[in-house]
N, C-alpha and C. Protein backbone atom coordinates (compact mmCIF):
# COMPACT_ATOMS: atom_id res chain seq x y z
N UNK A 1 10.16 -3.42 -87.69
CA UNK A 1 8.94 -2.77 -87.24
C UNK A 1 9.03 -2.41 -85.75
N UNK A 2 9.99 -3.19 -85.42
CA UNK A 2 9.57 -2.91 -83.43
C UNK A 2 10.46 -1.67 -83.03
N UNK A 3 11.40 -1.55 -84.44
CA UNK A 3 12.66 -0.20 -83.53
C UNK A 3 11.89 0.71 -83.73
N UNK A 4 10.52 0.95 -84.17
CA UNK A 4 9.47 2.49 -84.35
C UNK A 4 9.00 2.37 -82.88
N UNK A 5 8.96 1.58 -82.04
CA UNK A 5 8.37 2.05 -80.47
C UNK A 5 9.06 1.52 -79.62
N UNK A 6 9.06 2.58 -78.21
CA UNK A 6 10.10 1.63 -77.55
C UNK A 6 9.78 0.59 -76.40
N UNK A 7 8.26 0.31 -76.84
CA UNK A 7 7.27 -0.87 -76.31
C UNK A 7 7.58 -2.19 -76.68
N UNK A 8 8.48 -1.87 -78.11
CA UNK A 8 8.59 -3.46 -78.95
C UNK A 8 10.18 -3.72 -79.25
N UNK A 9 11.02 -3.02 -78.35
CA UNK A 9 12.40 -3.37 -77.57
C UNK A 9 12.68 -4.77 -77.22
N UNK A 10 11.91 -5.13 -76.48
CA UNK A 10 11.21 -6.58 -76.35
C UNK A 10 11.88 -7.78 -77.73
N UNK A 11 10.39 -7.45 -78.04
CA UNK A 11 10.34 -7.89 -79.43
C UNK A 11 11.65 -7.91 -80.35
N UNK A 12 12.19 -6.46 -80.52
CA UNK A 12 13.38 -6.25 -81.37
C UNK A 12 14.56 -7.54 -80.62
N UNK A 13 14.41 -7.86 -79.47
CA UNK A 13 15.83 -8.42 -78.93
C UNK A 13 15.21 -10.18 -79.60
N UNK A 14 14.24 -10.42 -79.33
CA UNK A 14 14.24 -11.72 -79.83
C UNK A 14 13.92 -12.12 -81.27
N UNK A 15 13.39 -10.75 -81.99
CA UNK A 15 13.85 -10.77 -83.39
C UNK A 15 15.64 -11.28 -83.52
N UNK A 16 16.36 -10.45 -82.85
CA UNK A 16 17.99 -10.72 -83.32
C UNK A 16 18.18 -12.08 -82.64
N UNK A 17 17.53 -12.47 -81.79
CA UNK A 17 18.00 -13.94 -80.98
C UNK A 17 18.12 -14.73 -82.35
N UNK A 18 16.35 -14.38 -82.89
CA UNK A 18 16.11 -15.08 -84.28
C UNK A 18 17.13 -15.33 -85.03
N UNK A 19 17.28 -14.46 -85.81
CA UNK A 19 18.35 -13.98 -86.82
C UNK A 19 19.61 -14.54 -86.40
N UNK A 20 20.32 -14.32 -84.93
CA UNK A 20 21.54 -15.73 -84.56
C UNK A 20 21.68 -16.88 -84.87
N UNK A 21 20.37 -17.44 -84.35
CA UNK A 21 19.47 -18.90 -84.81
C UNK A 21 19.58 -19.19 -86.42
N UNK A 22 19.07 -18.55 -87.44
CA UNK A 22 18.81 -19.40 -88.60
C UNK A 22 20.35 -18.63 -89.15
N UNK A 23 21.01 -17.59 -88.82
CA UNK A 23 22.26 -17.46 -89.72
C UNK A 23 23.33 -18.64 -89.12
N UNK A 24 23.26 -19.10 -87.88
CA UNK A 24 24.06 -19.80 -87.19
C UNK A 24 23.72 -21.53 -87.74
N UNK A 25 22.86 -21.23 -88.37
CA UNK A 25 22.86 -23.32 -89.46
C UNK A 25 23.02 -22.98 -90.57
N UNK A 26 23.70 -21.74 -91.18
CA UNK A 26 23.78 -21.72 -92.51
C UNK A 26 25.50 -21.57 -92.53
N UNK A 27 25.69 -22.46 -93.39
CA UNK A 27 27.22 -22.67 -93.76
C UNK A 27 27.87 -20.88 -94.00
N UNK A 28 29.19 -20.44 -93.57
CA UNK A 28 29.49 -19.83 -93.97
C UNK A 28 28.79 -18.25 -93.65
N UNK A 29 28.14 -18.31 -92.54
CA UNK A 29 27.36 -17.19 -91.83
C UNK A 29 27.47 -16.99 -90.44
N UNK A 30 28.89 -17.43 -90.10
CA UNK A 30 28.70 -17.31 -89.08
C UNK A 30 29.72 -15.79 -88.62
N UNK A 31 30.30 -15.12 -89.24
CA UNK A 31 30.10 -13.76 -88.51
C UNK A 31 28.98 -13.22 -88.34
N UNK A 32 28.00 -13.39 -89.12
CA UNK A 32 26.49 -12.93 -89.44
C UNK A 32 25.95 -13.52 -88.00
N UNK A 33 25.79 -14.24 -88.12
CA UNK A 33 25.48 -14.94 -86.43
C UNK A 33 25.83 -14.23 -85.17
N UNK A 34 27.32 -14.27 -84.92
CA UNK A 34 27.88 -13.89 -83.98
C UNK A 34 27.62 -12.16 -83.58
N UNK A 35 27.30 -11.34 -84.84
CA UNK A 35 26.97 -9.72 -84.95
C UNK A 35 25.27 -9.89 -84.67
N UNK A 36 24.57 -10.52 -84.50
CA UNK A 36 23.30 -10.56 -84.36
C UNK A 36 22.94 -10.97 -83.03
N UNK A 37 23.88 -12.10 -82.07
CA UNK A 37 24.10 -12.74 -81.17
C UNK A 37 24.39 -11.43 -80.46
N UNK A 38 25.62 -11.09 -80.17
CA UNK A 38 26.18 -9.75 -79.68
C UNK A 38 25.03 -8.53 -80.00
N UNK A 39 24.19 -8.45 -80.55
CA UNK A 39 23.62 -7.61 -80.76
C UNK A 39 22.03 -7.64 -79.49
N UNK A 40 21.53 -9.11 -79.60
CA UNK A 40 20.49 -9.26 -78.87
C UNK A 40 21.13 -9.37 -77.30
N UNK A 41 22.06 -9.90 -77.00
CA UNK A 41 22.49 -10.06 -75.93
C UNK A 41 22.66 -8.84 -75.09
N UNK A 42 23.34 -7.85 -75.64
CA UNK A 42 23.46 -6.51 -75.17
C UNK A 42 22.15 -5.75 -74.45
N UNK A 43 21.31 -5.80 -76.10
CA UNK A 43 19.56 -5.06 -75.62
C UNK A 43 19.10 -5.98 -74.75
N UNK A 44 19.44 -7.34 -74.49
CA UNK A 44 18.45 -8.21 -73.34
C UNK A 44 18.70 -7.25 -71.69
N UNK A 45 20.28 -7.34 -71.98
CA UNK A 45 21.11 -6.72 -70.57
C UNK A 45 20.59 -5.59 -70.39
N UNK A 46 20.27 -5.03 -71.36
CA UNK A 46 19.82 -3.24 -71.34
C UNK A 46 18.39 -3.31 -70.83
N UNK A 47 17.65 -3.92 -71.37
CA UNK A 47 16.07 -4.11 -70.96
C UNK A 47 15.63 -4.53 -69.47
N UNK A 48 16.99 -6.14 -69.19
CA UNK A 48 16.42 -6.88 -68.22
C UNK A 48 18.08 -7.14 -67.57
N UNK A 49 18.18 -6.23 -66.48
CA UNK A 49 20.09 -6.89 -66.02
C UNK A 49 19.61 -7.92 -65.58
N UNK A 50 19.09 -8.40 -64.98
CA UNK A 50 18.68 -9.67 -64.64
C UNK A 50 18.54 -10.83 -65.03
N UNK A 51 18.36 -10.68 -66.52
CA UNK A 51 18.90 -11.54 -67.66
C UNK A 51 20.11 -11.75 -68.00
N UNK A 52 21.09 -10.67 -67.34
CA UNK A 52 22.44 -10.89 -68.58
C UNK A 52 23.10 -12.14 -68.27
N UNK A 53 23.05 -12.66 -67.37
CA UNK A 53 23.91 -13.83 -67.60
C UNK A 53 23.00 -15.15 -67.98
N UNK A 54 21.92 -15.16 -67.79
CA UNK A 54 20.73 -15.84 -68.43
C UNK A 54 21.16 -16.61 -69.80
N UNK A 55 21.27 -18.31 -70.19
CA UNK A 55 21.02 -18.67 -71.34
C UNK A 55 20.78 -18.00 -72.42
N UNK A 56 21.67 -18.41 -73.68
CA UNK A 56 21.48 -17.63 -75.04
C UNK A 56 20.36 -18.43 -75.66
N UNK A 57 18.73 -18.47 -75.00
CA UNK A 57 18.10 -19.67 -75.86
C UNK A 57 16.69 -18.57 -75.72
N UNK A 58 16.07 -19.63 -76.40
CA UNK A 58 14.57 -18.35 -76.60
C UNK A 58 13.90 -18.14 -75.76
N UNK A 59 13.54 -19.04 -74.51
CA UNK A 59 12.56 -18.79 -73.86
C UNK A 59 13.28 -17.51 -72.97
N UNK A 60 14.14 -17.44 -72.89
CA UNK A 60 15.12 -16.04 -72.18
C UNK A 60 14.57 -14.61 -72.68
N UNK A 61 14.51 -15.27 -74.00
CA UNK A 61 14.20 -13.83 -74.92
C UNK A 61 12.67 -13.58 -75.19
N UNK A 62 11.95 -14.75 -74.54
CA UNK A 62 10.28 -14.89 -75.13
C UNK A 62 10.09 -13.94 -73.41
N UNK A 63 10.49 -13.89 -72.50
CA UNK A 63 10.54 -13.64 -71.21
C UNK A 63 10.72 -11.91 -71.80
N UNK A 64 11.25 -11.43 -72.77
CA UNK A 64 11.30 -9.51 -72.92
C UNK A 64 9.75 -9.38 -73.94
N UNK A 65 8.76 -10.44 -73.87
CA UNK A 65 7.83 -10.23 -75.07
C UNK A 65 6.34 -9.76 -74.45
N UNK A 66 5.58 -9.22 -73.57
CA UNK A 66 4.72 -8.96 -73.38
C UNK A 66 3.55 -9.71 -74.33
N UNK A 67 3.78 -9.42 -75.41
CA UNK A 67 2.66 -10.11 -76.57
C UNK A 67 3.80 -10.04 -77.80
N UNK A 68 3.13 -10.74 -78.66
CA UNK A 68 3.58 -11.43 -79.68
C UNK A 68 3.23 -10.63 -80.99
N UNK A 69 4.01 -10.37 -81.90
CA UNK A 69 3.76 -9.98 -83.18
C UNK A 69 3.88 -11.10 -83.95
N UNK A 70 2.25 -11.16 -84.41
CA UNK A 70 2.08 -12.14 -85.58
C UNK A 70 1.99 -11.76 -86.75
């Protein structure tokens, strides 16, 4: 839902943080992980250079969220 505006860029990067997170405790998912990882990390750098070397953990990524999609 968030790649339709480019207000929720944000959002989209800690969606994929997500998606690192629960493919990265599942046995046998971890290219799945690592392509989702590489994926949010990039748009964080793109959004916020100031982030890029910043921790791979959420509050990094709660920091690109203006507000929250519930």
């Amino acid at each position: 839902m968030s790649e339709t505006f480019v207000e929720g860029e944000g959002q989209r990067a800690r969606a994929l943080y997500k998606l690192a997170e629960v493919h990265g405790s599942r046995e046998g998912m971890r290219a799945e992980c690592l392509a989702f990882e590489e994926k949010a990390l990039a748009l964080r750098a793109s959004l916020r250079p100031d982030l890029q070397d910043a921790p791979f953990e959420e509050a990094e990524f709660s920091k690109l969220c203006l507000w929250m999609l519930w």
